[in-house]
N, C-alpha and C. Protein backbone atom coordinates (compact mmCIF):
# COMPACT_ATOMS: atom_id res chain seq x y z
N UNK A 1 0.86 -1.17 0.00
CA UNK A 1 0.00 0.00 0.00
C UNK A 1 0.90 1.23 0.00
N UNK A 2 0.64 2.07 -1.03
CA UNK A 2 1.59 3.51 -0.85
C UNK A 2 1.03 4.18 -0.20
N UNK A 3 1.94 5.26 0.34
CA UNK A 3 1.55 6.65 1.36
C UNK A 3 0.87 7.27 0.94
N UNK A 4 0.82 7.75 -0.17
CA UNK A 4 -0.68 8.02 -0.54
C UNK A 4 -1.73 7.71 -0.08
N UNK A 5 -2.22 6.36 -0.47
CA UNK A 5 -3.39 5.65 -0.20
C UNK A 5 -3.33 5.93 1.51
N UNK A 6 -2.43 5.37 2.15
CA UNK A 6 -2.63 5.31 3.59
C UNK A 6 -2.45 7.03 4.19
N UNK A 7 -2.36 8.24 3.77
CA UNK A 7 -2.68 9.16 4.09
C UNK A 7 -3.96 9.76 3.68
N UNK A 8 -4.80 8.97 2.51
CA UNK A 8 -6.19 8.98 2.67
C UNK A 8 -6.89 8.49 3.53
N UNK A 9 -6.53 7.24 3.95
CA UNK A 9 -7.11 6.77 4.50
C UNK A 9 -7.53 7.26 6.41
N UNK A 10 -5.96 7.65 6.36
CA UNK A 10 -6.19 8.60 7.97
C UNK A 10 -7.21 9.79 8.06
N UNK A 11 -7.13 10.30 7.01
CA UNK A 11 -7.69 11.84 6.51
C UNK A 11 -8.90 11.45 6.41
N UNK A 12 -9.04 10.23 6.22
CA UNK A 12 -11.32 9.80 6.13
C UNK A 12 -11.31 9.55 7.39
N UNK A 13 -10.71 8.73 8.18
CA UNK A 13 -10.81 7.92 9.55
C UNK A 13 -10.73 9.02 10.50
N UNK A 14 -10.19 10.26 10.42
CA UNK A 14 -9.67 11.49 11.15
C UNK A 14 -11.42 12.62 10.82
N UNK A 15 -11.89 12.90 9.51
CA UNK A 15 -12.92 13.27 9.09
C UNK A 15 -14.32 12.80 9.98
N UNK A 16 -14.51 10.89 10.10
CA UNK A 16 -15.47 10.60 10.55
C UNK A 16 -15.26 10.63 11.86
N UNK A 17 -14.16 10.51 12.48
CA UNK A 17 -14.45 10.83 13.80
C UNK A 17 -14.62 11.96 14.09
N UNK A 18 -14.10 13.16 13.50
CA UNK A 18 -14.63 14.76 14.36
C UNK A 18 -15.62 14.66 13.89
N UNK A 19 -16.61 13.95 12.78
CA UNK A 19 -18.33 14.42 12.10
C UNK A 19 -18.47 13.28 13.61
N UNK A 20 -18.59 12.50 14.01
CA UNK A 20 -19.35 11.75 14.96
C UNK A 20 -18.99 12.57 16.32
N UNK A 21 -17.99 13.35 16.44
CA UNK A 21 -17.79 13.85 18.05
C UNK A 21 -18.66 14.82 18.04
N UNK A 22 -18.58 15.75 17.03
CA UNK A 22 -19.63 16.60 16.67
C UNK A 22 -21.25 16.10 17.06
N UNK A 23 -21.53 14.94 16.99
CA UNK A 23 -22.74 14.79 17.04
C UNK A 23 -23.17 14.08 18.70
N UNK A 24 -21.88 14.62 19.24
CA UNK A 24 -22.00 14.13 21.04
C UNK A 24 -21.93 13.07 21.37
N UNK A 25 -21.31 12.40 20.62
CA UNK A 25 -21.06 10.87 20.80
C UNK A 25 -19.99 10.43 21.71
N UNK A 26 -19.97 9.76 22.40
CA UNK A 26 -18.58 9.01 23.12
C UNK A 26 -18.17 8.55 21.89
N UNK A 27 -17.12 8.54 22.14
CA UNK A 27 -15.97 8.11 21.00
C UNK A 27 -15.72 6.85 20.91
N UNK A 28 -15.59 6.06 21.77
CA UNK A 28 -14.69 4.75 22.67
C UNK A 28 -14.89 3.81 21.20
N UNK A 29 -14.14 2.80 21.36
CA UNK A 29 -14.06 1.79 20.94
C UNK A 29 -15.78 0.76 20.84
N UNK A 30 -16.17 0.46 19.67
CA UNK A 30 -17.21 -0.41 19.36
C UNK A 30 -17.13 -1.58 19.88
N UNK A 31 -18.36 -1.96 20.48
CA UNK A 31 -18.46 -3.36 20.38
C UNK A 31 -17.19 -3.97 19.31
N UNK A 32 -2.09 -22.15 1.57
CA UNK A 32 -1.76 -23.05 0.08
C UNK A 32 -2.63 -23.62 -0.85
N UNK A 33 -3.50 -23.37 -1.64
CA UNK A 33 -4.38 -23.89 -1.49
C UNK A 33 -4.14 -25.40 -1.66
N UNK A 34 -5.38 -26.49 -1.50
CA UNK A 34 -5.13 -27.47 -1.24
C UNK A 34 -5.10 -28.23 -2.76
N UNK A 35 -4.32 -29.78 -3.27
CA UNK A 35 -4.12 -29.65 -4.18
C UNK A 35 -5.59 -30.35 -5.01
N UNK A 36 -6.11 -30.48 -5.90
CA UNK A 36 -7.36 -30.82 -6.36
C UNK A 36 -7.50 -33.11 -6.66
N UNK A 37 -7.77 -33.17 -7.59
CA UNK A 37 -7.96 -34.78 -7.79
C UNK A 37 -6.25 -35.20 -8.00
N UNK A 38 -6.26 -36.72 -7.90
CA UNK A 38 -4.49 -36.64 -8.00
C UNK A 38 -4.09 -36.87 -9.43
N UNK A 39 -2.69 -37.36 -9.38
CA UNK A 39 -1.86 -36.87 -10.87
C UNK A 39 -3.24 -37.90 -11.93
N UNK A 40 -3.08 -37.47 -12.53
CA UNK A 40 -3.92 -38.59 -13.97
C UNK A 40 -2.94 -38.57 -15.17
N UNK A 41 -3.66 -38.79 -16.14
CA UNK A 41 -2.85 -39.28 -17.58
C UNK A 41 -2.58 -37.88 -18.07
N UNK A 42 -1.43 -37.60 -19.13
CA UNK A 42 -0.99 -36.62 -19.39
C UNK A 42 -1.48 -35.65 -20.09
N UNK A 43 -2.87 -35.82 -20.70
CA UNK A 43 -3.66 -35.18 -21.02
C UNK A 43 -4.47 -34.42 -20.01
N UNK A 44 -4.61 -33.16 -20.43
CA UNK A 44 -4.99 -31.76 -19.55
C UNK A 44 -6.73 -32.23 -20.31
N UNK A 45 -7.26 -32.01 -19.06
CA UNK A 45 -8.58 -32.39 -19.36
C UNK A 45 -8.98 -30.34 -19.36
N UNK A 46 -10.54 -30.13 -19.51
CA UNK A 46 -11.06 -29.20 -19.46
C UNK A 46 -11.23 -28.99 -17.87
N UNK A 47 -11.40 -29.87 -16.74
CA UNK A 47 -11.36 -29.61 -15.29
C UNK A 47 -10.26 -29.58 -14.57
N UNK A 48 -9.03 -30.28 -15.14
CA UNK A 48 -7.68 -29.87 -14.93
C UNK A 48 -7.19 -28.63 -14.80
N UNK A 49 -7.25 -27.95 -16.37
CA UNK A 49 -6.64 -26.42 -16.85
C UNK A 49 -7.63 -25.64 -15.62
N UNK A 50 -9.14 -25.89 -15.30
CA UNK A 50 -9.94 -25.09 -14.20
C UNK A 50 -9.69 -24.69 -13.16
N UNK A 51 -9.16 -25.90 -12.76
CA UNK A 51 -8.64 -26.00 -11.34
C UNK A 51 -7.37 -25.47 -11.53
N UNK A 52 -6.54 -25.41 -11.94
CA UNK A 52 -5.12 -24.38 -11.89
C UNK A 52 -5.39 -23.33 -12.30
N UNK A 53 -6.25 -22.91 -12.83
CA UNK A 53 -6.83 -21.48 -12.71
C UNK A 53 -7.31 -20.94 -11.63
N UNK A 54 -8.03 -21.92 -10.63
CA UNK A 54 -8.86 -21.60 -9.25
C UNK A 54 -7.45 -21.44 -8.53
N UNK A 55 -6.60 -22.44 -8.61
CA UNK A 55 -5.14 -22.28 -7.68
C UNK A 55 -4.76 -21.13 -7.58
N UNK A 56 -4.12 -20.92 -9.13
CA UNK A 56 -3.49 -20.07 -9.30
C UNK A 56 -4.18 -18.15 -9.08
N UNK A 57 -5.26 -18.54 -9.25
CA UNK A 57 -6.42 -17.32 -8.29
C UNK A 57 -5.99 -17.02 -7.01
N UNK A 58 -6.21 -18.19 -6.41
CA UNK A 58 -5.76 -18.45 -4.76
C UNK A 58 -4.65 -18.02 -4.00
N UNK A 59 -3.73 -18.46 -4.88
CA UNK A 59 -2.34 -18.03 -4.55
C UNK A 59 -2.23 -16.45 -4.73
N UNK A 60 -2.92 -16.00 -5.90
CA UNK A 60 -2.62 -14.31 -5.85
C UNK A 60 -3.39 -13.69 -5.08
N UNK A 61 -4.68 -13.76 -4.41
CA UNK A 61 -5.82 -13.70 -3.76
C UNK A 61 -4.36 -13.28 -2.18
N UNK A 62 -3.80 -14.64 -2.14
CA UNK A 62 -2.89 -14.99 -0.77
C UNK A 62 -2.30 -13.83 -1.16
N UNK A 63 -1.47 -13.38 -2.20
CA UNK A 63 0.25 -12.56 -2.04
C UNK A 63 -0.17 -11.63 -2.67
N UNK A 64 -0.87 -11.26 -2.88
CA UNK A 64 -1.28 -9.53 -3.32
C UNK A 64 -2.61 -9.14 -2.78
N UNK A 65 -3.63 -9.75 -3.00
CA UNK A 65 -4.33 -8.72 -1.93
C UNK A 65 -4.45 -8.93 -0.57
N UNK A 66 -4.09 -10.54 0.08
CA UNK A 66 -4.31 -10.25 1.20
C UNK A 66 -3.07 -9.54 2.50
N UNK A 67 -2.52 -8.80 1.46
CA UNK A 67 -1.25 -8.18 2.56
C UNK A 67 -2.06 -6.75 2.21
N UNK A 68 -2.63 -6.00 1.64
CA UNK A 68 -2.91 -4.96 0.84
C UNK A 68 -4.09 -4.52 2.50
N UNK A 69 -5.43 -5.84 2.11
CA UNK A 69 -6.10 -5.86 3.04
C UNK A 69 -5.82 -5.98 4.80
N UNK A 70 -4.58 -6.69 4.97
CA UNK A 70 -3.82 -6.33 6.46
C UNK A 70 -3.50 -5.09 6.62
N UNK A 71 -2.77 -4.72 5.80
CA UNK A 71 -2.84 -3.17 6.56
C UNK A 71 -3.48 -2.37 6.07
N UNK A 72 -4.74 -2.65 5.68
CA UNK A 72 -6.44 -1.22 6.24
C UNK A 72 -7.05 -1.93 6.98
N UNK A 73 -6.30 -3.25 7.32
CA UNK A 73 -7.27 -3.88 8.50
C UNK A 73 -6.57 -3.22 10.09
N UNK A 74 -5.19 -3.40 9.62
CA UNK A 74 -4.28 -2.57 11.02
C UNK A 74 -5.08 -1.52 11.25
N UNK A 75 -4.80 -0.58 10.43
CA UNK A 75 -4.90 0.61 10.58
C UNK A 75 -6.60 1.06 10.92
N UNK A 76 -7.16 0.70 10.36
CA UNK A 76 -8.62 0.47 10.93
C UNK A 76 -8.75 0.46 12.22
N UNK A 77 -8.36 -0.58 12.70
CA UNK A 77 -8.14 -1.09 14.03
C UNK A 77 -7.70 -0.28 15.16
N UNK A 78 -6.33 0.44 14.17
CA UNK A 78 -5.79 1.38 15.20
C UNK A 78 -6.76 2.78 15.44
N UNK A 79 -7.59 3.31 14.73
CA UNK A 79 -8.76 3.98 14.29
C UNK A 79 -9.57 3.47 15.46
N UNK A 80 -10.08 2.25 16.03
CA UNK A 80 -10.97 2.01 16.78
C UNK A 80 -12.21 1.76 16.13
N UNK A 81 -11.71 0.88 15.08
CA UNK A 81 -13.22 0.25 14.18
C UNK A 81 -13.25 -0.88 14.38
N UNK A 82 -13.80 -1.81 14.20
CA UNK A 82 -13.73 -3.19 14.70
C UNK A 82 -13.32 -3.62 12.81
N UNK A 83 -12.78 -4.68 12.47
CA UNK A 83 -12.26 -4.69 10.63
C UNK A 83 -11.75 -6.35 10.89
N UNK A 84 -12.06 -7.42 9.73
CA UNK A 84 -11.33 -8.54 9.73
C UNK A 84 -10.90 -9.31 8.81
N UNK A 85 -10.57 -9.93 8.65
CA UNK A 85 -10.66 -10.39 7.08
C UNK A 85 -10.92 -11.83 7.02
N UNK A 86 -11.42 -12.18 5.55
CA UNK A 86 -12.14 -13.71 5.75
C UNK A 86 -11.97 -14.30 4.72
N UNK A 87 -11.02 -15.25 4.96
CA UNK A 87 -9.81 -15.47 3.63
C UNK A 87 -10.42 -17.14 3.45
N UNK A 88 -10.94 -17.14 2.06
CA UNK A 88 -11.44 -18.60 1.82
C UNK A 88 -10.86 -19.34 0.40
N UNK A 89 -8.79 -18.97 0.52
CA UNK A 89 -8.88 -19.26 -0.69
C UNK A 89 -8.02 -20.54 -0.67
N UNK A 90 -7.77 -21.36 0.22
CA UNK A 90 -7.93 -22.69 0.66
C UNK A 90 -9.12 -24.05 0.24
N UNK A 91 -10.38 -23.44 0.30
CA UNK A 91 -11.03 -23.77 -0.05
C UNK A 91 -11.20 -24.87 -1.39
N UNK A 92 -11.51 -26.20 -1.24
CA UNK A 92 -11.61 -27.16 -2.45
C UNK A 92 -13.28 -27.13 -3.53
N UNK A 93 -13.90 -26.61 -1.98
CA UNK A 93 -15.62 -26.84 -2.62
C UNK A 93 -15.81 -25.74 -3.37
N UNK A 94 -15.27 -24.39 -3.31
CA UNK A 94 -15.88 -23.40 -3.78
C UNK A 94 -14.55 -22.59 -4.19
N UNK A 95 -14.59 -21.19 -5.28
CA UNK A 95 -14.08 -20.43 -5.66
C UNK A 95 -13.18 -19.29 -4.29
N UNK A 96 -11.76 -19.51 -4.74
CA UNK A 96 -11.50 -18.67 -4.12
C UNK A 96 -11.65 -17.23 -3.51
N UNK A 97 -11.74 -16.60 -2.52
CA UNK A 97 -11.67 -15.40 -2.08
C UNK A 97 -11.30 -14.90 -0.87
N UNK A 98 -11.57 -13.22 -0.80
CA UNK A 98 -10.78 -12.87 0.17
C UNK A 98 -11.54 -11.48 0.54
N UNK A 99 -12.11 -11.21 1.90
CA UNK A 99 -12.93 -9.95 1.89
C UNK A 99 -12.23 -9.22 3.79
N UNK A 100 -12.80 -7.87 3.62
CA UNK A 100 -12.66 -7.21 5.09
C UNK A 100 -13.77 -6.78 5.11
N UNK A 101 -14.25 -7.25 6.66
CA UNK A 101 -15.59 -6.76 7.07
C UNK A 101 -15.03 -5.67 7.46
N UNK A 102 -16.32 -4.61 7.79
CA UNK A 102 -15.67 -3.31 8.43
C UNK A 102 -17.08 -2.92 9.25
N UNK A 103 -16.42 -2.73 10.62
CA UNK A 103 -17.53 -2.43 11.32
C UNK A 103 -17.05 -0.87 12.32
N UNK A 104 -18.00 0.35 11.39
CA UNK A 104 -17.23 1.66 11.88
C UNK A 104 -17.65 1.60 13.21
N UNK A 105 -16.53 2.06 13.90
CA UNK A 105 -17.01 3.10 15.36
C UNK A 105 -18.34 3.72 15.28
N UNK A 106 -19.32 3.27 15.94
CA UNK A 106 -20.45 4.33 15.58
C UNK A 106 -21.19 4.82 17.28
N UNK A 107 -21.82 5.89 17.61
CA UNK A 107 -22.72 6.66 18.51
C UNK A 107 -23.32 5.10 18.91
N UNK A 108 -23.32 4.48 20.55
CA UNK A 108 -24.25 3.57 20.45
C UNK A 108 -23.82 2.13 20.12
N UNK A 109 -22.84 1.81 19.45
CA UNK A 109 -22.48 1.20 19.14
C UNK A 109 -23.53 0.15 18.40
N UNK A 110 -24.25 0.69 17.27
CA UNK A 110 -25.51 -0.11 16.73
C UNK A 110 -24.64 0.08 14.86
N UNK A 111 -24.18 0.36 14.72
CA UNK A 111 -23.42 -0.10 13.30
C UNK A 111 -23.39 -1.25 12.73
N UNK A 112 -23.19 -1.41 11.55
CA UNK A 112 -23.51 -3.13 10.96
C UNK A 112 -22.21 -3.24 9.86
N UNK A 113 -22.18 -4.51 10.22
CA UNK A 113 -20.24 -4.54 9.23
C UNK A 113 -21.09 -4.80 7.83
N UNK A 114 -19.88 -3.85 6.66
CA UNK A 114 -19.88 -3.78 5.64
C UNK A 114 -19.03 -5.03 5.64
N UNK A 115 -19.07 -5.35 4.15
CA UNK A 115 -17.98 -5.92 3.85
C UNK A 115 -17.49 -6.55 2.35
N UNK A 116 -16.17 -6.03 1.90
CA UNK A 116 -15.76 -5.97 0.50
C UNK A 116 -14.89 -7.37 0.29
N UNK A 117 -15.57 -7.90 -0.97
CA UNK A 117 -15.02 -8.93 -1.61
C UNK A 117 -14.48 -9.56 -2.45
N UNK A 118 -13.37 -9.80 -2.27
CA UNK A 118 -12.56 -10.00 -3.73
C UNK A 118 -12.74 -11.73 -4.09
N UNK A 119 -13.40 -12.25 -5.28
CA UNK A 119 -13.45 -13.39 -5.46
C UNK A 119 -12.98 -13.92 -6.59
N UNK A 120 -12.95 -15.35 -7.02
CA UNK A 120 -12.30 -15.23 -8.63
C UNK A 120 -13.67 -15.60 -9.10
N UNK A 121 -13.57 -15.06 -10.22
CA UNK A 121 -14.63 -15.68 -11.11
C UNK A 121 -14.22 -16.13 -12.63
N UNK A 122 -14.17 -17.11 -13.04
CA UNK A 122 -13.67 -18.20 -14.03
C UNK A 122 -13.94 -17.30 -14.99
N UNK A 123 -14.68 -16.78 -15.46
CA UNK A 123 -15.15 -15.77 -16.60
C UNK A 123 -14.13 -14.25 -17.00
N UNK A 124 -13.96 -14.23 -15.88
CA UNK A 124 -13.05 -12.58 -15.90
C UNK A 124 -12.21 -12.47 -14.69
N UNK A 125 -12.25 -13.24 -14.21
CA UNK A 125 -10.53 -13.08 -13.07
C UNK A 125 -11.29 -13.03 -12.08
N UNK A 126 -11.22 -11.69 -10.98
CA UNK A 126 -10.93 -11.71 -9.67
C UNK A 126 -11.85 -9.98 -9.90
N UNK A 127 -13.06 -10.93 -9.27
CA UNK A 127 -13.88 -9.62 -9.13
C UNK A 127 -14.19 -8.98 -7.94
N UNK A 128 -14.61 -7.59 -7.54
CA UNK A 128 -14.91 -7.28 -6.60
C UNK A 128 -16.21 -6.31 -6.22
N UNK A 129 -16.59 -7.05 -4.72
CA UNK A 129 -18.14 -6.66 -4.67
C UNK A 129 -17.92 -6.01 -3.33
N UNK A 130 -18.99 -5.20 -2.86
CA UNK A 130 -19.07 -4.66 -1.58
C UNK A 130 -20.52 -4.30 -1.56
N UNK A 131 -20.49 -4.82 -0.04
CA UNK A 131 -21.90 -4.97 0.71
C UNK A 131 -21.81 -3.88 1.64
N UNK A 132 -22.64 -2.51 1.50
CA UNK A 132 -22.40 -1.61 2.22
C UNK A 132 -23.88 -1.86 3.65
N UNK A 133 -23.47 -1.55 4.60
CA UNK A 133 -24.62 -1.23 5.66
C UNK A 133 -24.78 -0.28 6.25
N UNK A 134 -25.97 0.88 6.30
CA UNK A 134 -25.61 2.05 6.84
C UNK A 134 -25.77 1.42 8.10
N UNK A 135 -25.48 2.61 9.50
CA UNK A 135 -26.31 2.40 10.57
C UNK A 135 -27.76 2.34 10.77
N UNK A 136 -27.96 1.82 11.72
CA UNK A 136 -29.61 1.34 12.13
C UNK A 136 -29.94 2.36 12.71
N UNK A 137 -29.16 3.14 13.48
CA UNK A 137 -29.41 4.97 14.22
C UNK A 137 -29.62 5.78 12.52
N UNK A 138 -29.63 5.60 11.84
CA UNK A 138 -29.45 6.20 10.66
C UNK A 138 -30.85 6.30 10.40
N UNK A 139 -31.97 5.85 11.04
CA UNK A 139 -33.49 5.55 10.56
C UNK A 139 -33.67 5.08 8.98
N UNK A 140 -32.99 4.47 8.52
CA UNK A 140 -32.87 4.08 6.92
C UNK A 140 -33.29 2.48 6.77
N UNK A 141 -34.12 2.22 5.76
CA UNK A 141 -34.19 0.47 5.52
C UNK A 141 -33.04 0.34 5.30
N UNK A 142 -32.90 -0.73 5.92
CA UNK A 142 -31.53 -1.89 5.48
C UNK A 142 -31.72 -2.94 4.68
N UNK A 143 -31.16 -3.08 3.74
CA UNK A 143 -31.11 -4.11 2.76
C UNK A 143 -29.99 -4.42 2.32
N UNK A 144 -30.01 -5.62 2.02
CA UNK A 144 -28.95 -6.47 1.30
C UNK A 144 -28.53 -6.31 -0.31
N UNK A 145 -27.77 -5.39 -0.38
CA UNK A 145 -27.29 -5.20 -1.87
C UNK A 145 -26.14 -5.22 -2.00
N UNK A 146 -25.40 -6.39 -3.07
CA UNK A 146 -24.14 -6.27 -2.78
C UNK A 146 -23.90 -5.75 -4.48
N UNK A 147 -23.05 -4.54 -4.34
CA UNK A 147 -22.37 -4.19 -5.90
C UNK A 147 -21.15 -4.33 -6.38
N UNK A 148 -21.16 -4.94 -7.35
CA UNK A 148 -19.87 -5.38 -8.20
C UNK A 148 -18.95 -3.97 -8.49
N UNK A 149 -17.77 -3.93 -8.27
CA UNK A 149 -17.55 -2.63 -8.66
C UNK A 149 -15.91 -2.33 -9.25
N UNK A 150 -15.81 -4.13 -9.59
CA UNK A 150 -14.91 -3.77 -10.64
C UNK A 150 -14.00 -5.51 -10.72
N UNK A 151 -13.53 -5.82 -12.10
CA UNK A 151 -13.21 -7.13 -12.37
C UNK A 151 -11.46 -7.14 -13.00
N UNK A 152 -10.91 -7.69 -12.84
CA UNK A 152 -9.60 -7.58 -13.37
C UNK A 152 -9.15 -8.81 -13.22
N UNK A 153 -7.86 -9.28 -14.98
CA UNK A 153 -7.57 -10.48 -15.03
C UNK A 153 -6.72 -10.71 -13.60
N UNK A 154 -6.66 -12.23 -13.20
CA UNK A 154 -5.79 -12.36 -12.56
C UNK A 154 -4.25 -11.85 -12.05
N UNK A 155 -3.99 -11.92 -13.71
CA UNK A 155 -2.28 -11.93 -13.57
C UNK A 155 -1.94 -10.07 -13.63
N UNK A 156 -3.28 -9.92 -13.80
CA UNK A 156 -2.89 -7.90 -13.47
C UNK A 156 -3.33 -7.27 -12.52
N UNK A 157 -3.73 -8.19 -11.44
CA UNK A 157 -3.95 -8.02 -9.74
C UNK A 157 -2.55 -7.02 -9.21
N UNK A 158 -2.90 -5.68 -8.92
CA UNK A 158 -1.68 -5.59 -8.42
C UNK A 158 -2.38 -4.72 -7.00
N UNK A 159 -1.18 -4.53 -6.10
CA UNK A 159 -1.53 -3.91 -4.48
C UNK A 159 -1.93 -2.11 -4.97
N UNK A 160 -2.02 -1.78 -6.03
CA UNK A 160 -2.36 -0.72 -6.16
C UNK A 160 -3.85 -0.25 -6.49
N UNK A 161 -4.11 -1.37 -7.44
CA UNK A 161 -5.16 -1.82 -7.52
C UNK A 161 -6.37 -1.85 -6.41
N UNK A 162 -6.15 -3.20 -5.74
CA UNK A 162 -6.49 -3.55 -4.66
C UNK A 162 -6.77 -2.44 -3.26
N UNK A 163 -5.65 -1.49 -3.28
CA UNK A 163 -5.52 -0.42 -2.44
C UNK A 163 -7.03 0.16 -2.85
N UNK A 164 -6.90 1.04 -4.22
CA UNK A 164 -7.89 1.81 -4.46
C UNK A 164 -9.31 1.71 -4.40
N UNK A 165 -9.60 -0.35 -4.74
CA UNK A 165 -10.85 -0.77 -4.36
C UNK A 165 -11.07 -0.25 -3.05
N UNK A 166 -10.26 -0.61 -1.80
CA UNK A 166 -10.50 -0.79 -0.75
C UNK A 166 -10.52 0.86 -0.01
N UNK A 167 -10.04 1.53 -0.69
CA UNK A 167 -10.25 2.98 -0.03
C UNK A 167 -11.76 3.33 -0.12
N UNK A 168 -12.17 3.23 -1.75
CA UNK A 168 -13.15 3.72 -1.92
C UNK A 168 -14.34 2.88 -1.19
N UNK A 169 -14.40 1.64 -0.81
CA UNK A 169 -15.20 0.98 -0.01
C UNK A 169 -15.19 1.34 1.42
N UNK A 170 -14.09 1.76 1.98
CA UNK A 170 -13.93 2.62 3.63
C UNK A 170 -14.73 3.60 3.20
N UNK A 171 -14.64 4.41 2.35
CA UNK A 171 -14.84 6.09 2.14
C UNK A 171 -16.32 6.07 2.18
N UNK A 172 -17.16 4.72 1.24
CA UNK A 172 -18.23 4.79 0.93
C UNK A 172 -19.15 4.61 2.65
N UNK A 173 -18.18 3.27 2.90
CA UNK A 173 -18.69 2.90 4.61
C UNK A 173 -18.57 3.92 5.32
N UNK A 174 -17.90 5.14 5.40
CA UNK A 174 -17.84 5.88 6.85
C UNK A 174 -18.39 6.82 6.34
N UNK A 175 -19.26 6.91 5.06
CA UNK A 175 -20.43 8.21 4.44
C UNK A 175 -21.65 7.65 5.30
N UNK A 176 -21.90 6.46 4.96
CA UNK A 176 -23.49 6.27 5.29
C UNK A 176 -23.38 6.13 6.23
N UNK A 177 -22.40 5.31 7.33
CA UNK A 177 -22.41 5.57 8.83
C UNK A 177 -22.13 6.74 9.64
């Protein structure tokens, strides 16, 4: 993650807390992958080439975004948000991925974790979705909408990338909360 990105990121986290002190709030603190069927005949079947595509997802899922996502999960943290990450790219039954819940500091502590997801999808690489939740003090319906908000091949996954998803998903989370 460059200094950039992580001096935005203070500058939003620094923003929502004076808009919430402002509103008389206590401040405090809130509430490999594995290998697939074994060797076969030397012919690459059509579920062969799949599955080293799901791997090879997995593995970048592991070494580029999920170091990207550790530190806005640190730093979150150090912020006094509750943030985690939920790394399923181990996984044999299902498609790799990798997401951070984010649950802002809120008045009350009645906030609901967002949370952004990076998954592969066989079609177009390694897409990403985010499930925003305002607060429930917010008097707003809550619903379940998760939006896609952007797809990129595998092998052009980079931490800069990844950074920028993930800012704009904080930025969006600490608007509606």
């Amino acid at each position: 993650m460059t200094d950039k990105s992580m001096e935005k990121l203070r500058s939003l986290l620094k923003t929502y807390e004076e808009r919430t002190a402002k509103a008389g709030v206590d401040a405090g603190a809130g509430p490999g992958p594995e290998a697939g069927p074994g060797p076969g005949p030397e012919v690459k079947t059509i579920h062969d080439e799949g599955e080293r595509r799901r791997r090879a997802c997995g593995e970048r899922l592991q070494k580029v975004v999920r170091p990207v996502l550790q530190a806005f999960m640190d730093e979150l943290k150090n912020a006094g948000h509750e943030a985690s990450i939920q790394d399923h790219t181990d996984s044999t039954d299902a498609y790799p991925s990798v997401a951070l819940a984010l649950t802002p500091r809120a008045p009350g502590g009645t906030a609901l974790a967002s949370v952004l997801t990076f998954r592969y999808d066989p079609r177009r690489g390694i897409a990403v979705s985010r499930d925003i939740k305002p607060s429930a003090m917010k008097a707003r319906l809550v619903t379940a909408s998760t939006d896609r908000i952007g797809t990129m091949k595998v092998d052009a996954v980079s931490a800069e990338w990844v950074g920028t998803k993930t800012l704009s998903f904080i930025e969006a989370v600490l608007k509606v909360n």
